[in-house]
N, C-alpha and C. Protein backbone atom coordinates (compact mmCIF):
# COMPACT_ATOMS: atom_id res chain seq x y z
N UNK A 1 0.85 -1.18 0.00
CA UNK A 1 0.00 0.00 0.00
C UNK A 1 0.89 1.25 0.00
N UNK A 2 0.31 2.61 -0.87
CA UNK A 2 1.43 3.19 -1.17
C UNK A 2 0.23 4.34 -0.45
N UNK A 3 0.81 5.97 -0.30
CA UNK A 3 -0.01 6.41 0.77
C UNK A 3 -0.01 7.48 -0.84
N UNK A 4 -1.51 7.93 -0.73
CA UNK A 4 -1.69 8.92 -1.76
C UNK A 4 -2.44 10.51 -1.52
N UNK A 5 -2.47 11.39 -1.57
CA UNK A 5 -2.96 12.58 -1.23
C UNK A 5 -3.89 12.53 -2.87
N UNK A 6 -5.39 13.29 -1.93
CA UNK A 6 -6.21 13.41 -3.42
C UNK A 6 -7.14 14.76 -2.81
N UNK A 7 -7.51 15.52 -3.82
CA UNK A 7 -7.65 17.03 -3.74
C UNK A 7 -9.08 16.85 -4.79
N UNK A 8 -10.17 16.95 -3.87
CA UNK A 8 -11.50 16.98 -4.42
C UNK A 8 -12.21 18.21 -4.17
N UNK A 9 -13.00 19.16 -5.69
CA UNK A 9 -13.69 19.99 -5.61
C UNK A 9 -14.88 19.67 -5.29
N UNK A 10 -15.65 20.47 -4.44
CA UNK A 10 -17.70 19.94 -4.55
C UNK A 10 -17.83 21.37 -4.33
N UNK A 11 -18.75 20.96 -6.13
CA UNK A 11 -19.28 22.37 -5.84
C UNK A 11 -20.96 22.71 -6.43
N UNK A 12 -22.05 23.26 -5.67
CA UNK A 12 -23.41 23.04 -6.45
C UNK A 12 -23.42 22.53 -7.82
N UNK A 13 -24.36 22.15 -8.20
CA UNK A 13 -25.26 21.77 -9.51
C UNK A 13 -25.04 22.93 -10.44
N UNK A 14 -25.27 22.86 -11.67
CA UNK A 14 -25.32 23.90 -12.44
C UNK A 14 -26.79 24.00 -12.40
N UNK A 15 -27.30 25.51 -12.35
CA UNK A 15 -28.61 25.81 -12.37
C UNK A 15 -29.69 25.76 -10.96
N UNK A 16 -28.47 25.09 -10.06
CA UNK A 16 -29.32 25.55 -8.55
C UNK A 16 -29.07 26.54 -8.03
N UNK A 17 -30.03 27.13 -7.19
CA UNK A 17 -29.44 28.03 -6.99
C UNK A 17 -28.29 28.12 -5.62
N UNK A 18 -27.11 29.25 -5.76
CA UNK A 18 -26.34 28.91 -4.72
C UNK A 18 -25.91 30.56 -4.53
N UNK A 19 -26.50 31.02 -2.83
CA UNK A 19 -26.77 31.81 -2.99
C UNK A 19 -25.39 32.77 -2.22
N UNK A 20 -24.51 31.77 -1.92
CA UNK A 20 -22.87 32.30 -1.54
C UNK A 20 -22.49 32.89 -3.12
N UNK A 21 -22.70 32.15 -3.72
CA UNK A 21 -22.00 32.33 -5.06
C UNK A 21 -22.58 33.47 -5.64
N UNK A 22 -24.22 33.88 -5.40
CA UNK A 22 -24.90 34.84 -6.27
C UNK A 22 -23.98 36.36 -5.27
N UNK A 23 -24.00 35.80 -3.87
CA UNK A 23 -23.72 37.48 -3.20
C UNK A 23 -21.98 37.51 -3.58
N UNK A 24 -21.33 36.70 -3.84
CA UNK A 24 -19.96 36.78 -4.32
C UNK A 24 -19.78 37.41 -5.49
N UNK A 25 -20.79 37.14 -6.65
CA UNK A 25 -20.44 37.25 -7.78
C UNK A 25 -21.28 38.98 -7.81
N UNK A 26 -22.06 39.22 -7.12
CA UNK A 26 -22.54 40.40 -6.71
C UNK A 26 -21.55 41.69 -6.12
N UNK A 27 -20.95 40.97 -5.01
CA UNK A 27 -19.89 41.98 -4.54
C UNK A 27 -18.37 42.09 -5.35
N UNK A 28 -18.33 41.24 -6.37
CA UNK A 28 -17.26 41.45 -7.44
C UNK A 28 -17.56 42.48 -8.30
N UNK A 29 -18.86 42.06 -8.50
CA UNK A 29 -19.47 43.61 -9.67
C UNK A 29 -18.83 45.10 -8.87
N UNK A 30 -19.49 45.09 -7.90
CA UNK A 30 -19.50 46.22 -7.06
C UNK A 30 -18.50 46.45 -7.07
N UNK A 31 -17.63 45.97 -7.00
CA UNK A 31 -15.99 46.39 -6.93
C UNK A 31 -15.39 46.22 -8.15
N UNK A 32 -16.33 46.68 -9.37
CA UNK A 32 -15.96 47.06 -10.48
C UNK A 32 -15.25 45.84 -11.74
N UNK A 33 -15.67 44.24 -11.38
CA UNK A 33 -14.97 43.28 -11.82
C UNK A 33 -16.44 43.44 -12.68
N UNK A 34 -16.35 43.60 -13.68
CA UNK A 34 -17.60 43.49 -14.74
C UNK A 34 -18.04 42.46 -15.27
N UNK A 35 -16.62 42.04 -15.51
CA UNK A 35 -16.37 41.01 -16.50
C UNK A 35 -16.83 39.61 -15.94
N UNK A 36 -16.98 39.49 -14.42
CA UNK A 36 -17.28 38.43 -13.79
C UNK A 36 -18.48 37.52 -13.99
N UNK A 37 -18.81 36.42 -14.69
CA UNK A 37 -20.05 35.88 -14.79
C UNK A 37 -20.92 35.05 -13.65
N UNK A 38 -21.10 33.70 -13.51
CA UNK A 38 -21.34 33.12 -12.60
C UNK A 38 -20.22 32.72 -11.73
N UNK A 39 -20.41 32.77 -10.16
CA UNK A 39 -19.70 32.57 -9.01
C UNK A 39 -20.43 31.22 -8.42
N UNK A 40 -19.66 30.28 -8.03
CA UNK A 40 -19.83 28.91 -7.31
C UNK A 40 -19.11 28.84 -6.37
N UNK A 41 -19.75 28.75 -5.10
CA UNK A 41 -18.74 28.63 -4.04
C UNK A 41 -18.59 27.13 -3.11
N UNK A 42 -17.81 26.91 -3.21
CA UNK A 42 -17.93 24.95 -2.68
C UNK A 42 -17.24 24.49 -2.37
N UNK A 43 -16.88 23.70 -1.58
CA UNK A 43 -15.72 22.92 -0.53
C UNK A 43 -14.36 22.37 -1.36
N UNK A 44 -13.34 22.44 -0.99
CA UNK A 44 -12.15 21.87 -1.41
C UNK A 44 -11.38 20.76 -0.26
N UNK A 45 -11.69 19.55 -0.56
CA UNK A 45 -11.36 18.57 0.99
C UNK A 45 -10.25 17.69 0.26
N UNK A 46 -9.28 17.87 0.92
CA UNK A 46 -7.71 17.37 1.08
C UNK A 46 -8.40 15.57 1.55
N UNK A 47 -7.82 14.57 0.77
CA UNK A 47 -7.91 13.11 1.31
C UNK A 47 -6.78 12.80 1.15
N UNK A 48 -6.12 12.04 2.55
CA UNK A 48 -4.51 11.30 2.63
C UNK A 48 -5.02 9.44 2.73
N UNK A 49 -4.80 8.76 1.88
CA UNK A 49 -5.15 7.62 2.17
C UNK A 49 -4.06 6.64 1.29
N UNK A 50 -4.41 5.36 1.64
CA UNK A 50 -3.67 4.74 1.25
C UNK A 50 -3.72 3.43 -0.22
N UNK A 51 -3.98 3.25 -0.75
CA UNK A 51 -3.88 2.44 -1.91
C UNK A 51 -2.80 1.66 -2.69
N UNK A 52 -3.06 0.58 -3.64
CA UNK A 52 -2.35 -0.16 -4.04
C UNK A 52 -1.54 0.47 -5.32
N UNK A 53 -2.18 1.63 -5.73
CA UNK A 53 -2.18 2.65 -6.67
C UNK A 53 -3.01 3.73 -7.01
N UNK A 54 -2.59 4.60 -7.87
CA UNK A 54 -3.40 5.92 -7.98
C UNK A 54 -4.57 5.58 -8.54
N UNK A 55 -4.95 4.87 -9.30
CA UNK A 55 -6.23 4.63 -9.78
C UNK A 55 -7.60 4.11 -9.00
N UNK A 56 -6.55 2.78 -8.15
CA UNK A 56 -7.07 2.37 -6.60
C UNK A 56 -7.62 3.44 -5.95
N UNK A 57 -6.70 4.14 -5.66
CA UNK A 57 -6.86 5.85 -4.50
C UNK A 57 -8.21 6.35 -4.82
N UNK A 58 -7.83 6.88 -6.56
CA UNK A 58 -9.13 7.57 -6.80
C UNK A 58 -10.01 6.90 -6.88
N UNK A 59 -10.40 5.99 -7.14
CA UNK A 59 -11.62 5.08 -7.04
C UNK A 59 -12.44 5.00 -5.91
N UNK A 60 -11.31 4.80 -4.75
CA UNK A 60 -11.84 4.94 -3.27
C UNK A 60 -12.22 6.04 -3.24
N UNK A 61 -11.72 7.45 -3.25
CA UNK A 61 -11.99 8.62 -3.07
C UNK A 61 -13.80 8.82 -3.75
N UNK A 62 -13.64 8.74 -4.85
CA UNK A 62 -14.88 8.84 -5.96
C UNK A 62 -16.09 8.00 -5.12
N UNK A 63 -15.98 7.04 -4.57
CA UNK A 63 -16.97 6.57 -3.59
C UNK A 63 -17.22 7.29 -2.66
N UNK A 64 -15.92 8.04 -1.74
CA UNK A 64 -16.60 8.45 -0.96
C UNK A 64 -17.20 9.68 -1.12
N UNK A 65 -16.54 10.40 -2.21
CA UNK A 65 -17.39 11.65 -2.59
C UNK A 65 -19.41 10.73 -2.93
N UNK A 66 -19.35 9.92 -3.51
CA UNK A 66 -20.70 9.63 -3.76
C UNK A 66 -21.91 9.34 -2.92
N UNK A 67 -20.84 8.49 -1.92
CA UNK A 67 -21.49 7.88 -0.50
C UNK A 67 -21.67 9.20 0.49
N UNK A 68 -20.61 9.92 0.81
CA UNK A 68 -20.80 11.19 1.80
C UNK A 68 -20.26 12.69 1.49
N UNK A 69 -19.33 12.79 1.03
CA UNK A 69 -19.11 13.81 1.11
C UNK A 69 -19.89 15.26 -0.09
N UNK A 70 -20.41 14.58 -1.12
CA UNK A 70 -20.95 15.19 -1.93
C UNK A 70 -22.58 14.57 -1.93
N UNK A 71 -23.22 15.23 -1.61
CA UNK A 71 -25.07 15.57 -2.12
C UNK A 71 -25.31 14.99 -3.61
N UNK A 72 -25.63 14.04 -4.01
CA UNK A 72 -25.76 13.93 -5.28
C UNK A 72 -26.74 14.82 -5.99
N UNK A 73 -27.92 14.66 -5.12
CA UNK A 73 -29.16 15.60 -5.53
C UNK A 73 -28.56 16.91 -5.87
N UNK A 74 -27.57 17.56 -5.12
CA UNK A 74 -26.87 18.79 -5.09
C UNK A 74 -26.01 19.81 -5.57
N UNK A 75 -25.11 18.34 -5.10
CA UNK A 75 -23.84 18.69 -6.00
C UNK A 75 -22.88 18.12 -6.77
N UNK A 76 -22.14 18.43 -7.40
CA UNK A 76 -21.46 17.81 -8.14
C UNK A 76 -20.03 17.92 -7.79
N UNK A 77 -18.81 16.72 -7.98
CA UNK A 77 -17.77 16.67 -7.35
C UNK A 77 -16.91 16.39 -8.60
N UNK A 78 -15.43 17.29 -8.21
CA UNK A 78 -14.03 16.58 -9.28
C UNK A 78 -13.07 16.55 -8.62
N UNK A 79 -12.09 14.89 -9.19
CA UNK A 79 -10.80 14.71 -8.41
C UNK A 79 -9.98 15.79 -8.87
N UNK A 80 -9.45 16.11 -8.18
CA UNK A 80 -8.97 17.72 -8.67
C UNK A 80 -7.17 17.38 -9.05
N UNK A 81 -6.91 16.25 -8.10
CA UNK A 81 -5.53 15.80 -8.31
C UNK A 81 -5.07 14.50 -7.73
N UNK A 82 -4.31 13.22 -7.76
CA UNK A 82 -3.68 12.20 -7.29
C UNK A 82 -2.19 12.19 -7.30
N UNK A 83 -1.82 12.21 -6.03
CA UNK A 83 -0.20 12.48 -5.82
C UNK A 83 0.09 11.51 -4.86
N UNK A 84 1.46 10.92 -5.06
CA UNK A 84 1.60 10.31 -4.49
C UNK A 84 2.30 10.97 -2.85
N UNK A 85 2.58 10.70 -1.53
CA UNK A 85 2.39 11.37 -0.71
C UNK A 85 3.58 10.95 0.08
């Protein structure tokens, strides 16, 4: 077992509403960022675990985003990275 670090985004649904993201993308205007379109604001969770390999790792990881850490109804999740650790 080799020990792997994995870096998962969760962040709302497209088209729900998320209303961190609406007052974010609100107070960017205000401060003159025009150009800014939609704002999503959503968890970034660090996983240290261990596997037989990176594919192993993420696989495990991808469950547990499905099983707990991500809302399916909700939200939507990406392995953001697999490193070995």
């Amino acid at each position: 077992m080799k020990p792997f670090r994995i870096s998962v985004h969760i962040v709302p649904r497209k088209g729900l509403l998320d209303p961190q993201g609406k007052a974010v993308a609100d107070a960017l205007h205000t401060l003159g960022f025009a150009a800014v379109g939609a704002v999503h604001v959503g968890r970034h969770v660090v996983i240290e675990t261990s596997a037989a390999n990176a594919t192993a790792a993420e696989a495990a990881v991808r469950d547990m985003c499905a099983r707990l850490l991500a809302n399916p109804v909700t939200e939507d999740f990406e392995i953001a990275g697999v490193v070995s650790a």
